[in-house]
PDB file of N, CA and C in Angstrom:
ATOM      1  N   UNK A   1      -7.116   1.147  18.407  1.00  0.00           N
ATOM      2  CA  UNK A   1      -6.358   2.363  18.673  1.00  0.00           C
ATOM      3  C   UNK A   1      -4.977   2.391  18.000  1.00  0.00           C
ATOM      4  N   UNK A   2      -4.483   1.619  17.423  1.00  0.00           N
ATOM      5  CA  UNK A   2      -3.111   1.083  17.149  1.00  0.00           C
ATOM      6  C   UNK A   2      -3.334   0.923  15.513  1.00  0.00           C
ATOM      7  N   UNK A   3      -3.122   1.927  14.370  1.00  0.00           N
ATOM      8  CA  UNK A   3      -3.505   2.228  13.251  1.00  0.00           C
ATOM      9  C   UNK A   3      -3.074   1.739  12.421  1.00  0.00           C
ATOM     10  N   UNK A   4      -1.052   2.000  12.558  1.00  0.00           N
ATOM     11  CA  UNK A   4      -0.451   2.103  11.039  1.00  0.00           C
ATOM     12  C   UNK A   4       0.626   1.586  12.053  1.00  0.00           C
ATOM     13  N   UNK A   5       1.313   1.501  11.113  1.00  0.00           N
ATOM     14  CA  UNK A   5       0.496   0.038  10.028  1.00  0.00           C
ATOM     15  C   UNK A   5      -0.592  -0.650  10.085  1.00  0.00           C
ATOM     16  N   UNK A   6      -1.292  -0.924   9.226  1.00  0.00           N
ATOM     17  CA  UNK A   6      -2.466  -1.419   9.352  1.00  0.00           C
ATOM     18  C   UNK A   6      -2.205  -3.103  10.168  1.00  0.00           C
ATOM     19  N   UNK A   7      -2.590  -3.971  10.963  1.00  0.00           N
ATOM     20  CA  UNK A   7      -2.707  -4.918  11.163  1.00  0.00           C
ATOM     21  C   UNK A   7      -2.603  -5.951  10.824  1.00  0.00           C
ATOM     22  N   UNK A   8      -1.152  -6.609  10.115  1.00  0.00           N
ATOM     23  CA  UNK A   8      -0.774  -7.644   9.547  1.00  0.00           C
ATOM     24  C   UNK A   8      -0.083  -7.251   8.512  1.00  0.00           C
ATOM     25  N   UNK A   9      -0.157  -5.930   8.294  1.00  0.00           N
ATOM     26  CA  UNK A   9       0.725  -5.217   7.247  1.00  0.00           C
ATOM     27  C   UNK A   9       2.124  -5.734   6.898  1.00  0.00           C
ATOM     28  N   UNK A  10       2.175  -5.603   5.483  1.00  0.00           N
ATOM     29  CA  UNK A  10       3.684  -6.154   5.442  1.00  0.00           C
ATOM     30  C   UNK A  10       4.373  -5.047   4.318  1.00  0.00           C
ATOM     31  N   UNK A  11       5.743  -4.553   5.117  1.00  0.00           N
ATOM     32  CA  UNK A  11       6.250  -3.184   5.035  1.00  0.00           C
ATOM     33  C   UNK A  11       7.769  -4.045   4.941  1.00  0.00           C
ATOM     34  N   UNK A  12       8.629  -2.673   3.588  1.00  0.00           N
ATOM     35  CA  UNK A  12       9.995  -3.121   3.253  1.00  0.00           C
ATOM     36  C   UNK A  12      10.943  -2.165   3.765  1.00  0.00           C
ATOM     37  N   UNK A  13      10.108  -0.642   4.620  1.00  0.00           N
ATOM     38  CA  UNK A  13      11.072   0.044   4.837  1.00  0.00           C
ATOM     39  C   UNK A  13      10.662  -0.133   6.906  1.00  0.00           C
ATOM     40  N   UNK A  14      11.526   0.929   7.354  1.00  0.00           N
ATOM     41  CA  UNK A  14      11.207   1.062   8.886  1.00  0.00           C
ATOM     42  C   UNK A  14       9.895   1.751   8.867  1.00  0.00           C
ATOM     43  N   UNK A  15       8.758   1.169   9.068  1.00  0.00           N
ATOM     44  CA  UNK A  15       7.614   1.406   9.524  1.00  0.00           C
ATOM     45  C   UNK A  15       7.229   2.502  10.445  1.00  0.00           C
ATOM     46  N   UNK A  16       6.111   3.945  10.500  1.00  0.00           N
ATOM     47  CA  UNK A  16       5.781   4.762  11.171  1.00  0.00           C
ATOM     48  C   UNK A  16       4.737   4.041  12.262  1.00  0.00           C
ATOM     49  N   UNK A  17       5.047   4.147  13.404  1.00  0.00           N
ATOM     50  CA  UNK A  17       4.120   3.588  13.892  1.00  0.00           C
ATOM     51  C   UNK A  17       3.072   4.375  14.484  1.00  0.00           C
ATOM     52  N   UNK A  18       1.606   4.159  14.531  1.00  0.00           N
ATOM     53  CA  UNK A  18       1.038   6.077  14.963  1.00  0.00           C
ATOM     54  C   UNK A  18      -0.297   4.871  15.731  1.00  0.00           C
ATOM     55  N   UNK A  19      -1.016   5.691  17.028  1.00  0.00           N
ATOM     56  CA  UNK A  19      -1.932   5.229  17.335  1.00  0.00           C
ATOM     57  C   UNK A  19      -2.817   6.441  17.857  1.00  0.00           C
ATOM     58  N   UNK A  20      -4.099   5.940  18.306  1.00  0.00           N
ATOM     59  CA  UNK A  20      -4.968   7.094  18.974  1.00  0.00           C
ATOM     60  C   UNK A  20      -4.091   8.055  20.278  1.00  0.00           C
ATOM     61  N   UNK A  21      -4.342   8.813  20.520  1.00  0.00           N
ATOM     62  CA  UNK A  21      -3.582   9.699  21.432  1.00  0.00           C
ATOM     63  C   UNK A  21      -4.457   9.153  22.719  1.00  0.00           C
ATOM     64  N   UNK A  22      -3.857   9.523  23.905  1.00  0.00           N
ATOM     65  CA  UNK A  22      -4.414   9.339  25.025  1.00  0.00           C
ATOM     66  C   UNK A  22      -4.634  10.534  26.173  1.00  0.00           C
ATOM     67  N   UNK A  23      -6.085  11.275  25.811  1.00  0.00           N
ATOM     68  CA  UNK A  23      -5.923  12.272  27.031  1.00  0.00           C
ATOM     69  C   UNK A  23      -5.190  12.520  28.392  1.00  0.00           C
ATOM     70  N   UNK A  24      -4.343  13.463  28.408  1.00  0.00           N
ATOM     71  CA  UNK A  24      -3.895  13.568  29.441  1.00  0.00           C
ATOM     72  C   UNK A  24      -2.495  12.716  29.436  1.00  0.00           C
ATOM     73  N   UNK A  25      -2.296  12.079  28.631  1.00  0.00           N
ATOM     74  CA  UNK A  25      -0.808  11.315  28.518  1.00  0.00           C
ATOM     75  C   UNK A  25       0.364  12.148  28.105  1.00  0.00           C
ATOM     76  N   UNK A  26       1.071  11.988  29.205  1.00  0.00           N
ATOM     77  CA  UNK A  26       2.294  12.769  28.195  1.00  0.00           C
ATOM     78  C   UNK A  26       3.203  12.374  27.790  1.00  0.00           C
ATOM     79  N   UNK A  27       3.457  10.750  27.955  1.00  0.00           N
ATOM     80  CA  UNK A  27       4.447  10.440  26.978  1.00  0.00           C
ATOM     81  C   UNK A  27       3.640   8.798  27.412  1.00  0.00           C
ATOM     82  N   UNK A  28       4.533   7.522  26.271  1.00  0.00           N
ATOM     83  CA  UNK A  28       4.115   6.867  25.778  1.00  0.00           C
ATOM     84  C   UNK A  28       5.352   6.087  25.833  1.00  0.00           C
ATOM     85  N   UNK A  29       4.510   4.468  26.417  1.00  0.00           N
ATOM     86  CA  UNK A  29       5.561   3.199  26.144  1.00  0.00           C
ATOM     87  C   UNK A  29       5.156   2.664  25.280  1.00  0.00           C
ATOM     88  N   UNK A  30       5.938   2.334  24.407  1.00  0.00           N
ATOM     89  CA  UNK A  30       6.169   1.519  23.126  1.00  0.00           C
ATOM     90  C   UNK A  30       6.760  -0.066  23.396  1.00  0.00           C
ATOM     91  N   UNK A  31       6.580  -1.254  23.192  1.00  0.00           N
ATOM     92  CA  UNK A  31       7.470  -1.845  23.206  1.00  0.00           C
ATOM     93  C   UNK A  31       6.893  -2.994  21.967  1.00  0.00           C
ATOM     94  N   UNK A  32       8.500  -3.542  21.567  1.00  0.00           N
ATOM     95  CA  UNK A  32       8.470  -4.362  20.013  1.00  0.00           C
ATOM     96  C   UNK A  32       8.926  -5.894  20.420  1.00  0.00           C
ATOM     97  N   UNK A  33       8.437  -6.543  19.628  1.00  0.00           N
ATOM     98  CA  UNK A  33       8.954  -7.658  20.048  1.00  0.00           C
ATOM     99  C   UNK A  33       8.758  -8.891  18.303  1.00  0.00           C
ATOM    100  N   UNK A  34      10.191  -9.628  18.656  1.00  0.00           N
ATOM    101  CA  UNK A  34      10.396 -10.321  17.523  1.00  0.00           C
ATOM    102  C   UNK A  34      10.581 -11.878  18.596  1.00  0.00           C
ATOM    103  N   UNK A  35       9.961 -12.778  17.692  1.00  0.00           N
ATOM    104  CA  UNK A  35      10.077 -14.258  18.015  1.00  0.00           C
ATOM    105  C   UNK A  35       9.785 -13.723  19.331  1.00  0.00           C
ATOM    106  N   UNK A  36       8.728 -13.487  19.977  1.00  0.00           N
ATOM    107  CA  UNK A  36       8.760 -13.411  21.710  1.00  0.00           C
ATOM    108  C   UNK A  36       9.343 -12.892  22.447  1.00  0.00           C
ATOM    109  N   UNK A  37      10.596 -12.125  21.635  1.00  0.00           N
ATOM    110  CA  UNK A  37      11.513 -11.540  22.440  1.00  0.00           C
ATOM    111  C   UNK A  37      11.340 -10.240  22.073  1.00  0.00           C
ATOM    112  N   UNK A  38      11.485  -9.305  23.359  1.00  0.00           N
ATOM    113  CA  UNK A  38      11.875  -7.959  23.492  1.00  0.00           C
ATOM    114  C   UNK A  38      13.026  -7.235  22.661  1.00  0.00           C
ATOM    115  N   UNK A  39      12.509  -6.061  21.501  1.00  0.00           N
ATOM    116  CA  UNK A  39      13.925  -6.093  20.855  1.00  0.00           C
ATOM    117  C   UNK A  39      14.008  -4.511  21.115  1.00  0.00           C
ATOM    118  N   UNK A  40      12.922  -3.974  21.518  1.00  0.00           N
ATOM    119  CA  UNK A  40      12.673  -2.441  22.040  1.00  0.00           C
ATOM    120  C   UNK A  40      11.589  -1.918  23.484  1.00  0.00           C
ATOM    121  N   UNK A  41      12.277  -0.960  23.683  1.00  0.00           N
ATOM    122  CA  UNK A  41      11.015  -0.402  24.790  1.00  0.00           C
ATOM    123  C   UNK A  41      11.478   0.962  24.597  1.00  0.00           C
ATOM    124  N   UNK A  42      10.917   2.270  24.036  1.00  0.00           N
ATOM    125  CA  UNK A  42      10.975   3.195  24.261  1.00  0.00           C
ATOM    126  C   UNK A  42       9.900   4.670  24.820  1.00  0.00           C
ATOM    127  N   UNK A  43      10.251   5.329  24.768  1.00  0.00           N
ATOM    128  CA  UNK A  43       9.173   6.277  25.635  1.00  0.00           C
ATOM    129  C   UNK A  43       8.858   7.560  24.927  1.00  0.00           C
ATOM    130  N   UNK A  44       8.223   7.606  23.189  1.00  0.00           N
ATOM    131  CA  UNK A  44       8.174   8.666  22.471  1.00  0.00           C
ATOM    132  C   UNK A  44       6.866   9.889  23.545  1.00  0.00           C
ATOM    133  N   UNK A  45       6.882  10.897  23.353  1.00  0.00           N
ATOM    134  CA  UNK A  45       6.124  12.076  23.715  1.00  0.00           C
ATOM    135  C   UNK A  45       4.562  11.978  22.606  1.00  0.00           C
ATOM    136  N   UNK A  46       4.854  11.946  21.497  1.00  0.00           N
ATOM    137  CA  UNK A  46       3.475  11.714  21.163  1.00  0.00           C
ATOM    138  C   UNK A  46       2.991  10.301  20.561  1.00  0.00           C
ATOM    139  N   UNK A  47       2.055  10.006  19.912  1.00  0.00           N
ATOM    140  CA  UNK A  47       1.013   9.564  19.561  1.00  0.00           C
ATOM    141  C   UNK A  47       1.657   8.519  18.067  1.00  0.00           C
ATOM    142  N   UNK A  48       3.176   8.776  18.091  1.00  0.00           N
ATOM    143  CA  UNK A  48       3.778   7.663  16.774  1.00  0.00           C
ATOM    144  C   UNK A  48       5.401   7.781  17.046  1.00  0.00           C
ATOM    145  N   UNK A  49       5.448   7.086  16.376  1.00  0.00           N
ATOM    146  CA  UNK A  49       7.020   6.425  16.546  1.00  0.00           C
ATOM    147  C   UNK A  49       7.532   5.984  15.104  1.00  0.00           C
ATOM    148  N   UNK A  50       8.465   6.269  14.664  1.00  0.00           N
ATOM    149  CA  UNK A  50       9.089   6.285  13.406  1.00  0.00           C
ATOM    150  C   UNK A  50      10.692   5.059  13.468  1.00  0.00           C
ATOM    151  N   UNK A  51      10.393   3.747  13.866  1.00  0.00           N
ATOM    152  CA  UNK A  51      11.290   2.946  13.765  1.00  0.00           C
ATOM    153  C   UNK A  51      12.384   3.071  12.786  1.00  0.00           C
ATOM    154  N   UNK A  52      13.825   2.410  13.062  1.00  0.00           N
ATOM    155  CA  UNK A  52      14.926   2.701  12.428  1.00  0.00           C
ATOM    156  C   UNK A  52      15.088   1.394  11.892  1.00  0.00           C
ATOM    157  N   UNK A  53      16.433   1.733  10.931  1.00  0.00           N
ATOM    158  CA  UNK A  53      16.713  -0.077  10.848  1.00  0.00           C
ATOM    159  C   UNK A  53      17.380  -0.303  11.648  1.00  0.00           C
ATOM    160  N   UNK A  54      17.867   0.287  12.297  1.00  0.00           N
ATOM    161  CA  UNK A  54      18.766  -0.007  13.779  1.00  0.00           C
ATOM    162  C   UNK A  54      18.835   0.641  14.882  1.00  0.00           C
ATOM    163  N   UNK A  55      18.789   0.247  16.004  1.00  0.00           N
ATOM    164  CA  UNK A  55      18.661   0.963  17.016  1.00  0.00           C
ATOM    165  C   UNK A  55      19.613  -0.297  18.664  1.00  0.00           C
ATOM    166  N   UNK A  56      19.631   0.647  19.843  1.00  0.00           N
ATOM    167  CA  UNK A  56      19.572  -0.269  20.892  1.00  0.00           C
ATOM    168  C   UNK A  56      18.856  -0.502  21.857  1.00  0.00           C
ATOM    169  N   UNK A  57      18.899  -1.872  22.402  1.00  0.00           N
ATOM    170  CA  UNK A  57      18.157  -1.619  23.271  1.00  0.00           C
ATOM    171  C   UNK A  57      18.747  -3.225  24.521  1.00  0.00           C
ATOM    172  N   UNK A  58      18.718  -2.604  25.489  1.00  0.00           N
ATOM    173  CA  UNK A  58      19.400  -3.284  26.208  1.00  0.00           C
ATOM    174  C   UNK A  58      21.149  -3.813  26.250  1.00  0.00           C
ATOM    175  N   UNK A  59      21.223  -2.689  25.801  1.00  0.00           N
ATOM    176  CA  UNK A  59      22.825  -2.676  25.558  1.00  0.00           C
ATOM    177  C   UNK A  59      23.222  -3.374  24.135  1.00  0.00           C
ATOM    178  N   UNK A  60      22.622  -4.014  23.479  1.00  0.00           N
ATOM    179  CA  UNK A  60      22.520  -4.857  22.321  1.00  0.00           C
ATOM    180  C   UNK A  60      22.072  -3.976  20.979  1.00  0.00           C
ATOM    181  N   UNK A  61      23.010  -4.052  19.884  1.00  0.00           N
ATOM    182  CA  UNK A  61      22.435  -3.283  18.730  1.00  0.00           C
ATOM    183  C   UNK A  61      21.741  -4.431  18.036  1.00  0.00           C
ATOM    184  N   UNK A  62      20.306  -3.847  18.195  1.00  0.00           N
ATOM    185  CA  UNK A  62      19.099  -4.314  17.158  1.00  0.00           C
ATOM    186  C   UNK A  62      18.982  -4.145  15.717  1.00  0.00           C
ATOM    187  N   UNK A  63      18.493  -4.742  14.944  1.00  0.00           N
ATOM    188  CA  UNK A  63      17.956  -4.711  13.474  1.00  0.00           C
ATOM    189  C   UNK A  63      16.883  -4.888  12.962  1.00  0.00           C
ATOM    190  N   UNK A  64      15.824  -4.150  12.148  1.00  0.00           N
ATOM    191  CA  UNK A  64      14.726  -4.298  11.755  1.00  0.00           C
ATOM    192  C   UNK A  64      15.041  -5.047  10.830  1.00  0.00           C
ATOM    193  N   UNK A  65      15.117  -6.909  10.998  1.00  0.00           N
ATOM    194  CA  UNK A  65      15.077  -7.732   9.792  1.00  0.00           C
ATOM    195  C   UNK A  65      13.838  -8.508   9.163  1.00  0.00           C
ATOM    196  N   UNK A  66      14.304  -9.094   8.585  1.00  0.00           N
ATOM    197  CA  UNK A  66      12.478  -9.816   7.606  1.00  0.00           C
ATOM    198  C   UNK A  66      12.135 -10.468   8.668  1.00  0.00           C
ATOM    199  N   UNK A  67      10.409 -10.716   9.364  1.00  0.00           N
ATOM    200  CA  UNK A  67       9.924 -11.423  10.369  1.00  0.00           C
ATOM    201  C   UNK A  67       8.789 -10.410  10.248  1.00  0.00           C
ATOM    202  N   UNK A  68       7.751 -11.080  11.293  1.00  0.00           N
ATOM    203  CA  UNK A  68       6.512 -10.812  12.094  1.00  0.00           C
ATOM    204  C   UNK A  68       7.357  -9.920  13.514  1.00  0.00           C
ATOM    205  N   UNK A  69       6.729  -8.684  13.402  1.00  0.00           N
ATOM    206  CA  UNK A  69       6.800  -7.838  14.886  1.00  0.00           C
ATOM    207  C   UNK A  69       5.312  -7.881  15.572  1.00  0.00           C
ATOM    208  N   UNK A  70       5.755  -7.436  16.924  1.00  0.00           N
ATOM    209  CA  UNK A  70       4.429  -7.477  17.747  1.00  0.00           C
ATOM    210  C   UNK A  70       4.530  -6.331  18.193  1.00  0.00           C
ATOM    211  N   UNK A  71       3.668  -5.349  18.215  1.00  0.00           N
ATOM    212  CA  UNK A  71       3.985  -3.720  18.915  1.00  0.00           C
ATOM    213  C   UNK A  71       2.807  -3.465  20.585  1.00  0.00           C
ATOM    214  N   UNK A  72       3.272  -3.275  21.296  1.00  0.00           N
ATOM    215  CA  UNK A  72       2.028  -2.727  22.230  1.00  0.00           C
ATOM    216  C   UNK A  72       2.619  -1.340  22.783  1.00  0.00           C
ATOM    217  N   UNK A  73       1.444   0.011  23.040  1.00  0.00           N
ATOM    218  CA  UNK A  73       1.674   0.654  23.248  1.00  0.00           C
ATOM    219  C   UNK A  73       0.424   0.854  25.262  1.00  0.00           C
ATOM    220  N   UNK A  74       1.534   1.569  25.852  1.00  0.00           N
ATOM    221  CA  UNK A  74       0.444   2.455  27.160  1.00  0.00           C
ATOM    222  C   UNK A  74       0.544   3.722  27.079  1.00  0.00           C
ATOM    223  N   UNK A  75      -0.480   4.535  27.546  1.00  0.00           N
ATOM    224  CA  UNK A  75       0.054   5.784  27.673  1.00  0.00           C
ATOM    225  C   UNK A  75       0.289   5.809  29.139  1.00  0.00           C
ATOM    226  N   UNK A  76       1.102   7.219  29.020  1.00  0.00           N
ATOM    227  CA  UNK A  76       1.614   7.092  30.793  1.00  0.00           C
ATOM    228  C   UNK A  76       1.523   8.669  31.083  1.00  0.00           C
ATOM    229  N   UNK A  77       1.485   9.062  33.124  1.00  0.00           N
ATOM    230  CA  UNK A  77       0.908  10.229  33.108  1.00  0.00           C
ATOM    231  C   UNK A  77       3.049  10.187  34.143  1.00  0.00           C
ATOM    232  N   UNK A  78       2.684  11.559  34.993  1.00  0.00           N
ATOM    233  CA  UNK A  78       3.548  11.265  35.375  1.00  0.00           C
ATOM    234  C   UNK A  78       4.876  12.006  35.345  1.00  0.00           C
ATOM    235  N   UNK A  79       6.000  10.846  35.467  1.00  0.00           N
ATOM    236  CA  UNK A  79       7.369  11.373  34.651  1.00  0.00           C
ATOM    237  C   UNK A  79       7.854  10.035  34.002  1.00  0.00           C
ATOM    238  N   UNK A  80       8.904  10.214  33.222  1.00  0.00           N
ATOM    239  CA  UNK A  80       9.493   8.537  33.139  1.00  0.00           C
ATOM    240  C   UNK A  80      10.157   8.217  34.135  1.00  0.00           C
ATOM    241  N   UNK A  81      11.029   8.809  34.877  1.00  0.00           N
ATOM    242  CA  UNK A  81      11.423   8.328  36.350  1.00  0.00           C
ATOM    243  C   UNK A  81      10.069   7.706  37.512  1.00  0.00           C
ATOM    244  N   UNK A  82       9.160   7.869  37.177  1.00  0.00           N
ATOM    245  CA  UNK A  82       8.030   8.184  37.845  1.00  0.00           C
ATOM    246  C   UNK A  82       6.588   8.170  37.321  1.00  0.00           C
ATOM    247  N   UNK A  83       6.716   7.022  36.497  1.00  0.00           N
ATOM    248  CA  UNK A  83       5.552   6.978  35.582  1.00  0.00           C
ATOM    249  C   UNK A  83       4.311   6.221  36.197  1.00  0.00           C
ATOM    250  N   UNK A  84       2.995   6.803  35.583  1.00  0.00           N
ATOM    251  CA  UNK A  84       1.513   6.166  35.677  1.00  0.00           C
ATOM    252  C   UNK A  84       1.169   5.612  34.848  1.00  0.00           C
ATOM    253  N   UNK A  85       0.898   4.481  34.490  1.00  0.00           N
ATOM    254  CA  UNK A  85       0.656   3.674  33.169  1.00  0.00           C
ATOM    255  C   UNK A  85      -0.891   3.557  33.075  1.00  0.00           C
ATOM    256  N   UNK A  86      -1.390   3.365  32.473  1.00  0.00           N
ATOM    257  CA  UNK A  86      -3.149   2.950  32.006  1.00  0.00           C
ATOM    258  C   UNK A  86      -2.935   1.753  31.774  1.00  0.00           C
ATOM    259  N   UNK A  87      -4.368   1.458  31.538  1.00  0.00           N
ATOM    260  CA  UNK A  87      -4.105  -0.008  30.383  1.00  0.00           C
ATOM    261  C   UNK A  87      -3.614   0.338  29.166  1.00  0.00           C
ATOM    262  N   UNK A  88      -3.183  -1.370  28.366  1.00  0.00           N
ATOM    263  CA  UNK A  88      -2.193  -0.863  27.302  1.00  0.00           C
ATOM    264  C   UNK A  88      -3.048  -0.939  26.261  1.00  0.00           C
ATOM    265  N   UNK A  89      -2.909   0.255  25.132  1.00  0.00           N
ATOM    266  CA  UNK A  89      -4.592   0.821  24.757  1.00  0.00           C
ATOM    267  C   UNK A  89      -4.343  -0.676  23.539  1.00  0.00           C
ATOM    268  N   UNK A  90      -3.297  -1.550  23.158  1.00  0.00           N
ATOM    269  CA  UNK A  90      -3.563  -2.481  22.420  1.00  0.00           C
ATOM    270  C   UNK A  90      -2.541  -3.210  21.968  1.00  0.00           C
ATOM    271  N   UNK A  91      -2.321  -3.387  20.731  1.00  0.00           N
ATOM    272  CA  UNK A  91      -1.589  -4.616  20.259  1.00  0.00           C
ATOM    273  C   UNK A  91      -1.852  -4.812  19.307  1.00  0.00           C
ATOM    274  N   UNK A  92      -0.498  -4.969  18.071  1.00  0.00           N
ATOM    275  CA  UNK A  92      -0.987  -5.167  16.753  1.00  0.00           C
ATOM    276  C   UNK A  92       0.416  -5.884  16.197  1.00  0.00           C
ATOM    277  N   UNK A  93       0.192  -5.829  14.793  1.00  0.00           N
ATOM    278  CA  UNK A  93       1.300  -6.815  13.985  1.00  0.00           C
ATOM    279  C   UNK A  93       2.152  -6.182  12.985  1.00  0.00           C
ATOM    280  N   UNK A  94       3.477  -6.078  12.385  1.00  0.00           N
ATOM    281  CA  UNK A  94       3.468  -6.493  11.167  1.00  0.00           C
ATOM    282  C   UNK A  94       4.261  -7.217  10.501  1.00  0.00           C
ATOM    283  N   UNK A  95       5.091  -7.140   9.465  1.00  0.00           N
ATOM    284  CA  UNK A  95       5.920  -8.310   9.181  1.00  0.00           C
ATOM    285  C   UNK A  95       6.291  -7.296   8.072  1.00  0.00           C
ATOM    286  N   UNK A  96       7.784  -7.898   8.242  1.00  0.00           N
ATOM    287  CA  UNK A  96       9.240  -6.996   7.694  1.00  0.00           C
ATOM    288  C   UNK A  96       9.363  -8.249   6.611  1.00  0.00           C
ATOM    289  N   UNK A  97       9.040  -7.539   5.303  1.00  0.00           N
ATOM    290  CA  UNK A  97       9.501  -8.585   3.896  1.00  0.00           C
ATOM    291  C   UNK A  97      10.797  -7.918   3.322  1.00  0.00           C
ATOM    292  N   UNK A  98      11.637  -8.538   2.612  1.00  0.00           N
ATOM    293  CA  UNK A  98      12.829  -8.546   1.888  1.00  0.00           C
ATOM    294  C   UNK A  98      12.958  -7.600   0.880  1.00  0.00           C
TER     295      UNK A  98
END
């Protein structure tokens, strides 16, 4: 379910991230992770996400630098104050080259 980048992909700019849509979802957790660690969690409305080279998250300004990312997405029903999560439709890779 988890498309694009393709799966092990290795990308020099901020990566689109797009997956299958989820009936009935109306918005969507995203979360990224570098070396094991959490470097995002956000809550786009549809079906992709268009990463920056910088962003925050947890009070901390982040950077899309060279490494292996890990992406998993849920869809959620709900509100975000008040969200229903599914299972998380997956999990994929890619890696930020120079």
């Amino acid at each position: 379910p988890l498309y694009l980048p393709a799966a092990g992909a290795a990308v020099r700019a901020p990566p689109l991230l797009q997956w299958q849509p989820v009936r009935g979802a109306k918005f969507y957790n995203v979360q990224l992770f570098r070396k094991g660690v959490k470097v995002l969690s956000t809550w786009p409305r549809g079906a992709k996400l268009r990463l920056g080279r910088t962003w925050t998250y947890g009070g901390k300004k982040q950077r899309l630098v060279p490494g292996k990312y890990t992406w998993y997405v849920w869809g959620a029903k709900g509100t975000r104050a008040r969200p229903v999560y599914g299972r998380a439709l997956g999990s994929s890779t890619f890696v930020v080259k120079r």
